[in-house]
Protein backbone atom coordinates (compact mmCIF):
# COMPACT_ATOMS: atom_id res chain seq x y z
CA UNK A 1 -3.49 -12.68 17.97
CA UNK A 2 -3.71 -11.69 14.04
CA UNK A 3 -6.84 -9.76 12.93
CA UNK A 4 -8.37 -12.65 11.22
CA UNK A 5 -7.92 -15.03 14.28
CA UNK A 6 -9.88 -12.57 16.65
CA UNK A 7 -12.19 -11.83 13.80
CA UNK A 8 -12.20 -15.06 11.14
CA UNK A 9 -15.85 -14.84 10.07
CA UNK A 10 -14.44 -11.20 7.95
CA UNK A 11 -12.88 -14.22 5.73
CA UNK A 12 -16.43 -14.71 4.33
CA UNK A 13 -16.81 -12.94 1.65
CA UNK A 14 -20.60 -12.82 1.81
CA UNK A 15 -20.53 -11.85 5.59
CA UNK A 16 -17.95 -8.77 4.74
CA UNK A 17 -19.97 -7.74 1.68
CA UNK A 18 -22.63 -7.97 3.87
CA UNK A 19 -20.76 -5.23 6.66
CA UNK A 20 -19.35 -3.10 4.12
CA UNK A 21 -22.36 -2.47 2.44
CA UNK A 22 -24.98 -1.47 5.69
CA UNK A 23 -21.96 0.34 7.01
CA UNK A 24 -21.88 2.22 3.69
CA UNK A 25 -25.50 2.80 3.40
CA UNK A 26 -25.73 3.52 7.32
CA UNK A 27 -22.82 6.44 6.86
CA UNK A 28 -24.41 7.26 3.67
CA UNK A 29 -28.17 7.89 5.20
CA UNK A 30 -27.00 9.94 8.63
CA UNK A 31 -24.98 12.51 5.93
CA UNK A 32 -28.33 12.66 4.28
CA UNK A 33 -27.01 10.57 1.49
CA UNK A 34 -29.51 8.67 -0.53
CA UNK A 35 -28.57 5.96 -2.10
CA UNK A 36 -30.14 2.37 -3.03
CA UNK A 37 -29.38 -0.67 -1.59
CA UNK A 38 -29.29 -2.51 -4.88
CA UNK A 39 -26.73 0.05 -5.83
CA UNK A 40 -24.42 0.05 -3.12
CA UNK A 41 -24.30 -4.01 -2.51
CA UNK A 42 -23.33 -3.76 -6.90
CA UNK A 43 -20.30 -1.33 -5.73
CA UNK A 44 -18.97 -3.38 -3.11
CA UNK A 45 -19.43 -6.67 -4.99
CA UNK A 46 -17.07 -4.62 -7.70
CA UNK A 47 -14.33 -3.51 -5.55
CA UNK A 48 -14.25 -6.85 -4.17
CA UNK A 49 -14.15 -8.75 -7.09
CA UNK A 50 -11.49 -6.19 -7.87
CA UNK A 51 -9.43 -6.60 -5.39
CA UNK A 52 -9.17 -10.74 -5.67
CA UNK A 53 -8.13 -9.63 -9.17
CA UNK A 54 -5.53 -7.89 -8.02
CA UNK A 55 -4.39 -10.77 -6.26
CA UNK A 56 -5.29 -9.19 -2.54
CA UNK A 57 -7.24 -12.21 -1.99
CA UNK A 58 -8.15 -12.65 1.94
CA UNK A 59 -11.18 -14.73 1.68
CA UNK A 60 -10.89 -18.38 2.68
CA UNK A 61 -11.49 -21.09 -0.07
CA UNK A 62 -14.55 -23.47 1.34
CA UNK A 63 -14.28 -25.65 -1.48
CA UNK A 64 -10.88 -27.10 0.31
């Protein structure tokens, strides 16, 4: 079983944006970290969009 078979719904990209940033701002706040929201969900929308640039696209297309 492949990663994304035991785990598809990481193929949305709004449900892993979603992950990455509370995981982020949950690490973030128990190091004493402060950081906005706002801020880190603009970050990880960025490296995202990044990556797909990149071509290290792993999101499935709905529109299909």
């Amino acid at each position: 079983m492949t990663f994304y078979e035991k785990y598809p719904q990481l193929r949305d990209k709004n449900f892993l944006a979603k992950v990455l940033a509370d995981t982020v701002f949950s690490t973030m706040s128990l190091e004493d970290q402060t950081v906005s929201r706002p801020k880190i969900n603009k970050i990880v929308q960025k490296v995202l969009r990044e990556q797909e640039l990149k071509g290290n696209q792993f999101f499935v297309d709905k529109h299909s």
